[in-house]
PDB file of N, CA and C in Angstrom:
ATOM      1  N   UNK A   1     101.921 117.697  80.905  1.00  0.00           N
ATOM      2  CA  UNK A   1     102.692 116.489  81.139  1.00  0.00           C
ATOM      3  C   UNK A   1     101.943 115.615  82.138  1.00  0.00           C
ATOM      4  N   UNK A   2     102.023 113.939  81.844  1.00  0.00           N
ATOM      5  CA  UNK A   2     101.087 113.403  83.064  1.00  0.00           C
ATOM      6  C   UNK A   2     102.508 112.831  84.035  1.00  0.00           C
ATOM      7  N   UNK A   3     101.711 112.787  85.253  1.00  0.00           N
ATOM      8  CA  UNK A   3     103.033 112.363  86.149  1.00  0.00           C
ATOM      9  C   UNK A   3     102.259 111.237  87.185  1.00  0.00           C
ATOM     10  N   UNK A   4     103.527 110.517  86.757  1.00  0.00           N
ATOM     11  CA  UNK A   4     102.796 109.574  87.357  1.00  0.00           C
ATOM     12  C   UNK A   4     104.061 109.216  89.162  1.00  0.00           C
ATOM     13  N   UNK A   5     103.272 109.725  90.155  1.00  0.00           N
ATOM     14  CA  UNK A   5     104.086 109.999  91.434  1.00  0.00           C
ATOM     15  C   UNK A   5     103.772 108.855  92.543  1.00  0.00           C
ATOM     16  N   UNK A   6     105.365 108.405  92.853  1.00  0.00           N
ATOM     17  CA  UNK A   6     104.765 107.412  94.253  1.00  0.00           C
ATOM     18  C   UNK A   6     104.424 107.910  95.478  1.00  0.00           C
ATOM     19  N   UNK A   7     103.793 106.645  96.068  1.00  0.00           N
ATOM     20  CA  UNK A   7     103.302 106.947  97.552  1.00  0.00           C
ATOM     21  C   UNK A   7     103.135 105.635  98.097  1.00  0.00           C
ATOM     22  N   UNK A   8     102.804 105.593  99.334  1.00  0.00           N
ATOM     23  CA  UNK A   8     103.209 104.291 100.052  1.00  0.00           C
ATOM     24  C   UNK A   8     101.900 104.652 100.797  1.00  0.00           C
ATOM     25  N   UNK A   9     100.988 103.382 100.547  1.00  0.00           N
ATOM     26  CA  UNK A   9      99.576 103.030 101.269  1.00  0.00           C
ATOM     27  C   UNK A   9      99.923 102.836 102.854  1.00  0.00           C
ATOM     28  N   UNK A  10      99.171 104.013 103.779  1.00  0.00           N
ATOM     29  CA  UNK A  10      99.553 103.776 105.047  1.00  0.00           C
ATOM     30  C   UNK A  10      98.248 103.217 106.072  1.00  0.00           C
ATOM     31  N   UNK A  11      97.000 103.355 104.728  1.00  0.00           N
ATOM     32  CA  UNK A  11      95.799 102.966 105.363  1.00  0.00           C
ATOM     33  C   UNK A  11      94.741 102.301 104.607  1.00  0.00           C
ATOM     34  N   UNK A  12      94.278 101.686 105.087  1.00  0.00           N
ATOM     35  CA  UNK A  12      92.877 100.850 103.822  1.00  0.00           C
ATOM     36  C   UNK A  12      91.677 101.856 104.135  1.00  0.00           C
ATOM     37  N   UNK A  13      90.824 102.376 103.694  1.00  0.00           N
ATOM     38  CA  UNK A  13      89.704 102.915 104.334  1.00  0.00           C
ATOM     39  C   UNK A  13      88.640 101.651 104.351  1.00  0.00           C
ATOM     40  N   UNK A  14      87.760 102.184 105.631  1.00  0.00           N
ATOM     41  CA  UNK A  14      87.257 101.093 106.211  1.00  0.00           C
ATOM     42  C   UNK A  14      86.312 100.719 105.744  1.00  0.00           C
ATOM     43  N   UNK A  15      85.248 102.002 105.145  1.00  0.00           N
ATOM     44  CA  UNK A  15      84.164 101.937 104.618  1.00  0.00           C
ATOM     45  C   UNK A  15      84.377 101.378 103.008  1.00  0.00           C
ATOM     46  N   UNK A  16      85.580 101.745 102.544  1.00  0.00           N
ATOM     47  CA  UNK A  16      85.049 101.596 100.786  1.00  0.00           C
ATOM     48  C   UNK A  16      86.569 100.813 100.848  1.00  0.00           C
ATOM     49  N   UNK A  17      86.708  99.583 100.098  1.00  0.00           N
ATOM     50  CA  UNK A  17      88.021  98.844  99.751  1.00  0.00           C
ATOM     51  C   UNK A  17      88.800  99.210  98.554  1.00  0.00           C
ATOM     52  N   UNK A  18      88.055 100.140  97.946  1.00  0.00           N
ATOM     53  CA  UNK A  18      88.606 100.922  96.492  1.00  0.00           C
ATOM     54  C   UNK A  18      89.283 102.028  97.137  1.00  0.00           C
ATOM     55  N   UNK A  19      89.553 102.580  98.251  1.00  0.00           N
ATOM     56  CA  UNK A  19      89.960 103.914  98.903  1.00  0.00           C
ATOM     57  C   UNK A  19      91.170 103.414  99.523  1.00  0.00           C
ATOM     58  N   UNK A  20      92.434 104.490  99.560  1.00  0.00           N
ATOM     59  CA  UNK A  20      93.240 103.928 100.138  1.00  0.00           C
ATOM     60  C   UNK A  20      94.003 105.572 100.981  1.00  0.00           C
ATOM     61  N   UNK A  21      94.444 105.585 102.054  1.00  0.00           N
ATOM     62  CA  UNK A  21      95.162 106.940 102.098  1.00  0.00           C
ATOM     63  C   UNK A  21      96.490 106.399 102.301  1.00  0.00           C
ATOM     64  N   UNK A  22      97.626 107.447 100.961  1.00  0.00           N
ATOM     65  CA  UNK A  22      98.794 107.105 100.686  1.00  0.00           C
ATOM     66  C   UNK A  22      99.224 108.433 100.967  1.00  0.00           C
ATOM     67  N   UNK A  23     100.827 108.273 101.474  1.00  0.00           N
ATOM     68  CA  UNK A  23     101.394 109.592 101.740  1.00  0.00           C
ATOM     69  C   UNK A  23     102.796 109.904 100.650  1.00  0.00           C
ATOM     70  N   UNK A  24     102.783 110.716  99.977  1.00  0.00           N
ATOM     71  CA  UNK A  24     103.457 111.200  98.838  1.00  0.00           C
ATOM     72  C   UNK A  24     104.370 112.186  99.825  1.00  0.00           C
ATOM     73  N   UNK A  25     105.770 112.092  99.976  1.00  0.00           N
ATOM     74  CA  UNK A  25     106.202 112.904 100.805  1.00  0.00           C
ATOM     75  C   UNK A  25     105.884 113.971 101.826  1.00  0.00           C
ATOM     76  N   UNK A  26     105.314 113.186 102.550  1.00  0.00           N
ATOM     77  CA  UNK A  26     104.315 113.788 103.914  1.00  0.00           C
ATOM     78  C   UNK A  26     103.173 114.422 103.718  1.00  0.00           C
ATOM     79  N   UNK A  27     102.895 114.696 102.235  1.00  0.00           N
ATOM     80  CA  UNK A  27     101.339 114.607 102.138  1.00  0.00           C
ATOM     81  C   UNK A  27     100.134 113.302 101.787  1.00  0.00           C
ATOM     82  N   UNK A  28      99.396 113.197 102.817  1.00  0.00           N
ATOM     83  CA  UNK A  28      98.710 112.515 103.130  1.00  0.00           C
ATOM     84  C   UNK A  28      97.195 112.882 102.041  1.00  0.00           C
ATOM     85  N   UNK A  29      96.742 111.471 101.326  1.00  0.00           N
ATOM     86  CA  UNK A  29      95.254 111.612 100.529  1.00  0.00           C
ATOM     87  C   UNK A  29      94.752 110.133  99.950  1.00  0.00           C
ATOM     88  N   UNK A  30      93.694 110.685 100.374  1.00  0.00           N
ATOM     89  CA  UNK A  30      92.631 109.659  99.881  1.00  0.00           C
ATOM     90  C   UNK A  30      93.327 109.256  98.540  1.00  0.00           C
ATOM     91  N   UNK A  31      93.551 107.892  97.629  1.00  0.00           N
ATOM     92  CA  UNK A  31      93.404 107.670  96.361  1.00  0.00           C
ATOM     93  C   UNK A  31      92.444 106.728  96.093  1.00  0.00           C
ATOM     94  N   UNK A  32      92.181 106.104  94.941  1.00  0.00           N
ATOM     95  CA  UNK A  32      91.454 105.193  94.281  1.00  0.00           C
ATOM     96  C   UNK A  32      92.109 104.305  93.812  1.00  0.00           C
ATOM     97  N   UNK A  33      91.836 102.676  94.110  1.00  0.00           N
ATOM     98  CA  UNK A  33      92.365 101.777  94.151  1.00  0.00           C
ATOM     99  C   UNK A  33      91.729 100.664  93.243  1.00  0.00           C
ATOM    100  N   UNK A  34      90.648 101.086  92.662  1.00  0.00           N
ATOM    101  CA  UNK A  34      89.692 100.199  91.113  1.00  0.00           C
ATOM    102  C   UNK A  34      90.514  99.843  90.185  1.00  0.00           C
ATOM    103  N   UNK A  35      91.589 100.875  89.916  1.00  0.00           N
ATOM    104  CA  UNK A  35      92.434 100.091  89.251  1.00  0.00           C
ATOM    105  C   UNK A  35      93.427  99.191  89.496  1.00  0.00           C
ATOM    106  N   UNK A  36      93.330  98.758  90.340  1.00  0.00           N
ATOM    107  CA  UNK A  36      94.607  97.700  90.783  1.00  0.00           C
ATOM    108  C   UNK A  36      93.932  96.218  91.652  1.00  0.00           C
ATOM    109  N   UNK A  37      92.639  96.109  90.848  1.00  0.00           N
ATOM    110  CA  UNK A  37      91.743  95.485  91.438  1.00  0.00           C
ATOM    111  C   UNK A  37      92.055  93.934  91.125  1.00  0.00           C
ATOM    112  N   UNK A  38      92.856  93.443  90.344  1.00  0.00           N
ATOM    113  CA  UNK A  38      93.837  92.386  90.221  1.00  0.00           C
ATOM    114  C   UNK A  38      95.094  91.680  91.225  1.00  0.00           C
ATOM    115  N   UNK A  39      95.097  92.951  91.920  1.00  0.00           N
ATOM    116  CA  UNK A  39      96.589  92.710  93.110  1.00  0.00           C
ATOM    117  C   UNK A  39      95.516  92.999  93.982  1.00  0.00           C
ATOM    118  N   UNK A  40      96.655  92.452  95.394  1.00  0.00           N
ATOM    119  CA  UNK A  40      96.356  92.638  96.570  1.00  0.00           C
ATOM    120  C   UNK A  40      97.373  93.781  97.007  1.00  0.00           C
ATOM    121  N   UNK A  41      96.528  94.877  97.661  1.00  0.00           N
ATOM    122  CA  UNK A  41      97.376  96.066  98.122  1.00  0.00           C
ATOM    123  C   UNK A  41      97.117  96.523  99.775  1.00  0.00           C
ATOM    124  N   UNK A  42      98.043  96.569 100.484  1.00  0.00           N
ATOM    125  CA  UNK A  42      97.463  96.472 101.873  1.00  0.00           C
ATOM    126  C   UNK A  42      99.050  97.799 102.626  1.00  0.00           C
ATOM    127  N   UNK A  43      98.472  98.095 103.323  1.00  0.00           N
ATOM    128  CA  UNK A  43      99.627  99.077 103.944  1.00  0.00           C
ATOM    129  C   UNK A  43     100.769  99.083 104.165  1.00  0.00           C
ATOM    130  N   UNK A  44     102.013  99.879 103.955  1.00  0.00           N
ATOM    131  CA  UNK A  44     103.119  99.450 103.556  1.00  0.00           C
ATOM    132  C   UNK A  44     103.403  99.559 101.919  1.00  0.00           C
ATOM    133  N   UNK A  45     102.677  98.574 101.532  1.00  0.00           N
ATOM    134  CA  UNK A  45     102.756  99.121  99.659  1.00  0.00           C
ATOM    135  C   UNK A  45     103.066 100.196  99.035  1.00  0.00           C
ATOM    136  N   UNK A  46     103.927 100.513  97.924  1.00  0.00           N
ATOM    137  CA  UNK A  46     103.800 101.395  97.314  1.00  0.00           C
ATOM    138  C   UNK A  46     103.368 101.203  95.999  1.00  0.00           C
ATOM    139  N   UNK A  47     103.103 102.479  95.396  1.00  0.00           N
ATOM    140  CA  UNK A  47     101.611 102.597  94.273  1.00  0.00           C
ATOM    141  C   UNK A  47     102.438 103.791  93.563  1.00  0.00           C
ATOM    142  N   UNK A  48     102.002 104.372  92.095  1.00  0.00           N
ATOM    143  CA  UNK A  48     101.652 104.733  91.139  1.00  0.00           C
ATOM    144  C   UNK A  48     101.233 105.649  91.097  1.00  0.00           C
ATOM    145  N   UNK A  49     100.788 106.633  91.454  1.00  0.00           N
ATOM    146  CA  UNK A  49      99.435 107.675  91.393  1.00  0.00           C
ATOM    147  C   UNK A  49      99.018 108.522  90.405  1.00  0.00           C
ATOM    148  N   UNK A  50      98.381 108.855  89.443  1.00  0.00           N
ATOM    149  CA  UNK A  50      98.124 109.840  88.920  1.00  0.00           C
ATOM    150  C   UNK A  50      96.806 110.299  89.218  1.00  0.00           C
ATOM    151  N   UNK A  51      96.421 111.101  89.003  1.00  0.00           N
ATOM    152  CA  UNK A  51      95.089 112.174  89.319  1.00  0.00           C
ATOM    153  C   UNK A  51      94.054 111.252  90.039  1.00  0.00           C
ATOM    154  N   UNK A  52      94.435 110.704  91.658  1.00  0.00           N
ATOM    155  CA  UNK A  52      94.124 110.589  92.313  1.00  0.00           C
ATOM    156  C   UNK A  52      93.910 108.904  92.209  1.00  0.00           C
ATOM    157  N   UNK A  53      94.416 108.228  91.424  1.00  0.00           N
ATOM    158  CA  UNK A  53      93.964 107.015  91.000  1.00  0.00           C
ATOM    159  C   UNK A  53      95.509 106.275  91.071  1.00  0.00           C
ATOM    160  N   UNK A  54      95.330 104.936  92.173  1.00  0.00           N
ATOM    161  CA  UNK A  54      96.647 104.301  92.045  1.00  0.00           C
ATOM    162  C   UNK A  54      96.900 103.471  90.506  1.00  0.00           C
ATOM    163  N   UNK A  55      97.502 103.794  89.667  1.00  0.00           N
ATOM    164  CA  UNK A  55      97.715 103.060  88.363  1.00  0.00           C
ATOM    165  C   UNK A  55      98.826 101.354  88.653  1.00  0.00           C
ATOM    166  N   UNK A  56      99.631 101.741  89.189  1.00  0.00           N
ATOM    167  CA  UNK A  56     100.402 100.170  89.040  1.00  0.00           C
ATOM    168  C   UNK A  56     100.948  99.793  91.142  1.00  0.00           C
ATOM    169  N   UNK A  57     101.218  98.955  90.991  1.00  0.00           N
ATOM    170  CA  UNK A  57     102.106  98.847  92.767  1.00  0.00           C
ATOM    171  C   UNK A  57     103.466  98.561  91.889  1.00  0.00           C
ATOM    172  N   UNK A  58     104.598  99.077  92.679  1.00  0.00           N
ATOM    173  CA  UNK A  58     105.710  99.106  92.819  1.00  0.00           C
ATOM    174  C   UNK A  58     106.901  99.131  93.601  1.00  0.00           C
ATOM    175  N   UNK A  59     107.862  98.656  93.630  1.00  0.00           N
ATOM    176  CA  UNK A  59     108.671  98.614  95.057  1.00  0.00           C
ATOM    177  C   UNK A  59     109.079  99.370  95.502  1.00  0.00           C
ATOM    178  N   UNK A  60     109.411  99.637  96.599  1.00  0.00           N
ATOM    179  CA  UNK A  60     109.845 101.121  97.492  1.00  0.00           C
ATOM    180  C   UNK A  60     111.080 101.875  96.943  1.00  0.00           C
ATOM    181  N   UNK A  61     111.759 100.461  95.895  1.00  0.00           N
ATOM    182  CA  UNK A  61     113.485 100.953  95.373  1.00  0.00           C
ATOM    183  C   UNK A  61     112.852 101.704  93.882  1.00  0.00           C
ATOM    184  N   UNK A  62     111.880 101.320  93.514  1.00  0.00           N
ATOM    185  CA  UNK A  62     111.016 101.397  92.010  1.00  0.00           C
ATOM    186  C   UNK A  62     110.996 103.479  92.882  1.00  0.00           C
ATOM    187  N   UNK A  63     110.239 103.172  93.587  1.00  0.00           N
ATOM    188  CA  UNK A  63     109.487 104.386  94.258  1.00  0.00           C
ATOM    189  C   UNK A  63     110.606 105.532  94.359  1.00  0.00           C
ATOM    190  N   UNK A  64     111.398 105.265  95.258  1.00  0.00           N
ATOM    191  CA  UNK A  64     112.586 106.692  95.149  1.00  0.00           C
ATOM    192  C   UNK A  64     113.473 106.565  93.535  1.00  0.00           C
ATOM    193  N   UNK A  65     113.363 105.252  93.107  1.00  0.00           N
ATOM    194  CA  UNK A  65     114.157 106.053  91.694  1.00  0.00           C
ATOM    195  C   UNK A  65     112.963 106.838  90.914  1.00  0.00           C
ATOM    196  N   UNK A  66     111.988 106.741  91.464  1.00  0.00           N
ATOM    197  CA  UNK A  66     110.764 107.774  90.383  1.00  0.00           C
ATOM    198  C   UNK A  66     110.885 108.671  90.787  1.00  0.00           C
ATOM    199  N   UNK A  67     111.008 109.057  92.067  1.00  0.00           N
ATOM    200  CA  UNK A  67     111.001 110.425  92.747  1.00  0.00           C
ATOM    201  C   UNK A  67     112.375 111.343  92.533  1.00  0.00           C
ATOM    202  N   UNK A  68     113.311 110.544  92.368  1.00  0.00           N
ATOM    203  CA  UNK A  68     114.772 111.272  91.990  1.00  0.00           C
ATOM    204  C   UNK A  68     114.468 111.462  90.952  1.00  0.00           C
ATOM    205  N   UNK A  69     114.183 110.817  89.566  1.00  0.00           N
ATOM    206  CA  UNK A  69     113.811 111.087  88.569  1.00  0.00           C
ATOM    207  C   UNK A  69     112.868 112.447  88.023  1.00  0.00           C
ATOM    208  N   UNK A  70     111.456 112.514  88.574  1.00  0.00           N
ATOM    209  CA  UNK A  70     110.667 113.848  88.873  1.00  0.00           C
ATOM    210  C   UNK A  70     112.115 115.216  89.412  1.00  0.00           C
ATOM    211  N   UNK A  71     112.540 114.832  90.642  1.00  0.00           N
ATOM    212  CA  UNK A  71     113.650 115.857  90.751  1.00  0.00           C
ATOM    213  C   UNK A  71     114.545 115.963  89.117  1.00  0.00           C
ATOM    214  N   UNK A  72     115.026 115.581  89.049  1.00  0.00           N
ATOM    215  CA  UNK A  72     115.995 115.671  87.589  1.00  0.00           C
ATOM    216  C   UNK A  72     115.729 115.922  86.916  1.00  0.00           C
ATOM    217  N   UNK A  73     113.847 115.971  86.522  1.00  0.00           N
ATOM    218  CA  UNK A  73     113.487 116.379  85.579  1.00  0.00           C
ATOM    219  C   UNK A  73     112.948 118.177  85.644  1.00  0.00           C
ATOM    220  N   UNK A  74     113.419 118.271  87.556  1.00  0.00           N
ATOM    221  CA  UNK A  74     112.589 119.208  87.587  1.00  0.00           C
ATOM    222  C   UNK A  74     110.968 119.211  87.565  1.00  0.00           C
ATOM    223  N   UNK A  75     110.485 118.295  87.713  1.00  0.00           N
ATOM    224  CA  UNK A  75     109.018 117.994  87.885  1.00  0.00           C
ATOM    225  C   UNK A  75     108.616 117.228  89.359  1.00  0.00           C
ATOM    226  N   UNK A  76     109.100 117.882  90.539  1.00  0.00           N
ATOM    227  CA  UNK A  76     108.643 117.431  91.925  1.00  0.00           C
ATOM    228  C   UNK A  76     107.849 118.312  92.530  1.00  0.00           C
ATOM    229  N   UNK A  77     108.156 119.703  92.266  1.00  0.00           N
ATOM    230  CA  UNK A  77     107.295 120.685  92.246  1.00  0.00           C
ATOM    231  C   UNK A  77     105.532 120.530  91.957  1.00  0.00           C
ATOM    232  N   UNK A  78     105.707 120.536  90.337  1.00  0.00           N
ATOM    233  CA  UNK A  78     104.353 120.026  89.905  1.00  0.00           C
ATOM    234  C   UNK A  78     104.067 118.582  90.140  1.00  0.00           C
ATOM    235  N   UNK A  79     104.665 117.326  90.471  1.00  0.00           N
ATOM    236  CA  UNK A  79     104.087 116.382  91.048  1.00  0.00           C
ATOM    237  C   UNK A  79     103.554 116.672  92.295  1.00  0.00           C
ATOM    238  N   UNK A  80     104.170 117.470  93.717  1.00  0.00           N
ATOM    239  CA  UNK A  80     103.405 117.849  94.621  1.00  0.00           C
ATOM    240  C   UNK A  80     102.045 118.842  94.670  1.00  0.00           C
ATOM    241  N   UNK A  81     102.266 119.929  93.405  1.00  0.00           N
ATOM    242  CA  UNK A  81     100.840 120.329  93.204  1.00  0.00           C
ATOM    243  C   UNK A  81     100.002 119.302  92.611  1.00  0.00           C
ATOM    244  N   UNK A  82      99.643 118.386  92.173  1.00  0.00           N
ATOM    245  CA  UNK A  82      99.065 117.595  91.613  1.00  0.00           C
ATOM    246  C   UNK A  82      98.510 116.178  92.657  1.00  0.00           C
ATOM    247  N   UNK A  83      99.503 116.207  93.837  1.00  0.00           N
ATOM    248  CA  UNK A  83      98.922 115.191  94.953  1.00  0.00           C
ATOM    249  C   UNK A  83      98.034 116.312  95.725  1.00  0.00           C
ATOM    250  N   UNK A  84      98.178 117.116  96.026  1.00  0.00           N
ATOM    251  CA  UNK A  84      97.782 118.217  96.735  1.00  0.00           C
ATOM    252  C   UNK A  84      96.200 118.445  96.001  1.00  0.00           C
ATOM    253  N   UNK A  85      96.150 118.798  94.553  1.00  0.00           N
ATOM    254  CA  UNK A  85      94.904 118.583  93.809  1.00  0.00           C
ATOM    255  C   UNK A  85      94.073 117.433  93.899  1.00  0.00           C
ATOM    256  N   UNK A  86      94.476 116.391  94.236  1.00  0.00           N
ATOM    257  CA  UNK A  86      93.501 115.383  94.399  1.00  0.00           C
ATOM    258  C   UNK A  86      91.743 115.805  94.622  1.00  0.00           C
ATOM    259  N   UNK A  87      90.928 114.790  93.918  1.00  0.00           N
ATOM    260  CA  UNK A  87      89.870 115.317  94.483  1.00  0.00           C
ATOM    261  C   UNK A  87      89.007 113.858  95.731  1.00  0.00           C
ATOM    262  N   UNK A  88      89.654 113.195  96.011  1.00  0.00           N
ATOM    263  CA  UNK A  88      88.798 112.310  96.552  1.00  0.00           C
ATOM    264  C   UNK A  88      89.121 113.006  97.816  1.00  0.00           C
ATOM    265  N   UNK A  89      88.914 114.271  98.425  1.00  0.00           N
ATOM    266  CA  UNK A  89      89.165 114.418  99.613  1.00  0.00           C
ATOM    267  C   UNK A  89      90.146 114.182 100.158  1.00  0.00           C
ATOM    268  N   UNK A  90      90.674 115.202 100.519  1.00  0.00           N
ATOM    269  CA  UNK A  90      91.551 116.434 100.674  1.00  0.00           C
ATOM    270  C   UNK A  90      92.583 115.403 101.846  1.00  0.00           C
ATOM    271  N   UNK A  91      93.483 116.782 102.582  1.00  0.00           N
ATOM    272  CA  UNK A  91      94.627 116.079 103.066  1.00  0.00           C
ATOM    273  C   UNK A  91      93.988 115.277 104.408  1.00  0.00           C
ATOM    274  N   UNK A  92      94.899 113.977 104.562  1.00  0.00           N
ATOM    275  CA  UNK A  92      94.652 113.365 105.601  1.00  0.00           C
ATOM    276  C   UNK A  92      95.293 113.844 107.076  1.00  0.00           C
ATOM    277  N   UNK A  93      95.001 113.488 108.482  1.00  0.00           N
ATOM    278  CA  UNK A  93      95.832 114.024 108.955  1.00  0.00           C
ATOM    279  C   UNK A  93      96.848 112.990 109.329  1.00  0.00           C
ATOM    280  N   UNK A  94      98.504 113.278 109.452  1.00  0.00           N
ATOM    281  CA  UNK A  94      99.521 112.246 109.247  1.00  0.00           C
ATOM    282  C   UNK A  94      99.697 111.984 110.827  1.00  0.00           C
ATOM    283  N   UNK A  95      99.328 110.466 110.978  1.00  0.00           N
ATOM    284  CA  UNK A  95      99.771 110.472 112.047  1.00  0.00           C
ATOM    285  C   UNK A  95     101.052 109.599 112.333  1.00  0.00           C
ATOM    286  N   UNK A  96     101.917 109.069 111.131  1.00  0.00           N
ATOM    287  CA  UNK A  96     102.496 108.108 111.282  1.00  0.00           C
ATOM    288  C   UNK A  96     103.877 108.778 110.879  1.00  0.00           C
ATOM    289  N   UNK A  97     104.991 108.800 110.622  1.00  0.00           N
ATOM    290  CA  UNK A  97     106.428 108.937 110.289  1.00  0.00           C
ATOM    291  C   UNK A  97     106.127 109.041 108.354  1.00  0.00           C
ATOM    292  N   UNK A  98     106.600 110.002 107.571  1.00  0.00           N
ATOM    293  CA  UNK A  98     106.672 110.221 106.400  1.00  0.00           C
ATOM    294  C   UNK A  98     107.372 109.418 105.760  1.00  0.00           C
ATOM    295  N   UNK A  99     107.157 108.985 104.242  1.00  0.00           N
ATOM    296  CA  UNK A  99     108.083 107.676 104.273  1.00  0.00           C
ATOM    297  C   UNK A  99     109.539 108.564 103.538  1.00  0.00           C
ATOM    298  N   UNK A 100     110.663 107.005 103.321  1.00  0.00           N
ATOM    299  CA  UNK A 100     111.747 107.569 103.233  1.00  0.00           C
ATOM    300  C   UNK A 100     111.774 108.361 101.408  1.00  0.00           C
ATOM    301  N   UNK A 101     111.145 109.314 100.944  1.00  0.00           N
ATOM    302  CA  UNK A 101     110.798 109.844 100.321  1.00  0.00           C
ATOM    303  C   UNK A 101     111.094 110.655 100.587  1.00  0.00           C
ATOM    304  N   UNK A 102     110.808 111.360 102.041  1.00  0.00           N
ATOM    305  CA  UNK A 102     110.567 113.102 101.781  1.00  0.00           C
ATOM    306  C   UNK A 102     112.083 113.487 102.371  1.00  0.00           C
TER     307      UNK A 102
END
C-alpha cells in the first residue's frame, strides 16, 4: 500500500533548498522538496510525504484529517515505519514542540 503521510516543515536546510526537515508526529527527517518546486514552502507548512519525497503542501486541517484517516484505516503504524525508513538521513534531533499531530 503507498501512504502518503503528513508533516509540517520545521526547517529549510541551509545547504541544499530541495531538503527540508519535517516532523511526522515527533519524528523528525530530512525530506525532498524537487517536487514541489512550483510552490513556495517555508517552515510551518505542511506537506505530503511519501518515501521521503514531499508530494503536495496541504493545510494543517487537510493534515490531521489524513492522519485520523491512516488511524481508521489502521495504517499509522506502517505510516510511522515508513517515516522512520526514510533514506535522506536519518532522524533529526527535535528541538522544537511536536506538532498538533502526535
Amino acid at each position: 500500500m503507498c501512504l502518503a503521510i503528513p508533516g509540517k516543515i520545521v526547517e529549510m536546510d541551509a545547504l541544499n533548498a530541495q531538503l527540508a526537515v519535517v516532523d511526522v508526529v515527533g519524528v523528525r527527517r530530512k525530506v525532498d522538496l524537487g517536487l514541489l518546486a512550483e510552490e513556495s514552502v517555508v517552515p510551518g507548512d505542511w506537506v505530503l510525504i511519501h518515501v521521503g519525497f514531499a508530494m503536495s503542501k496541504i493545510s494543517e486541517t487537510d493534515a490531521a484529517d489524513q492522519m485520523q484517516t491512516l488511524m481508521i484505516l489502521g495504517e499509522s503504524a506502517a505510516a510511522m515505519e515508513e517515516v522512520q525508513g526514510y533514506g535522506l538521513e536519518n532522524e533529526v534531533s527535535a528541538n522544537e514542540e511536536p506538532g498538533p499531530l502526535s
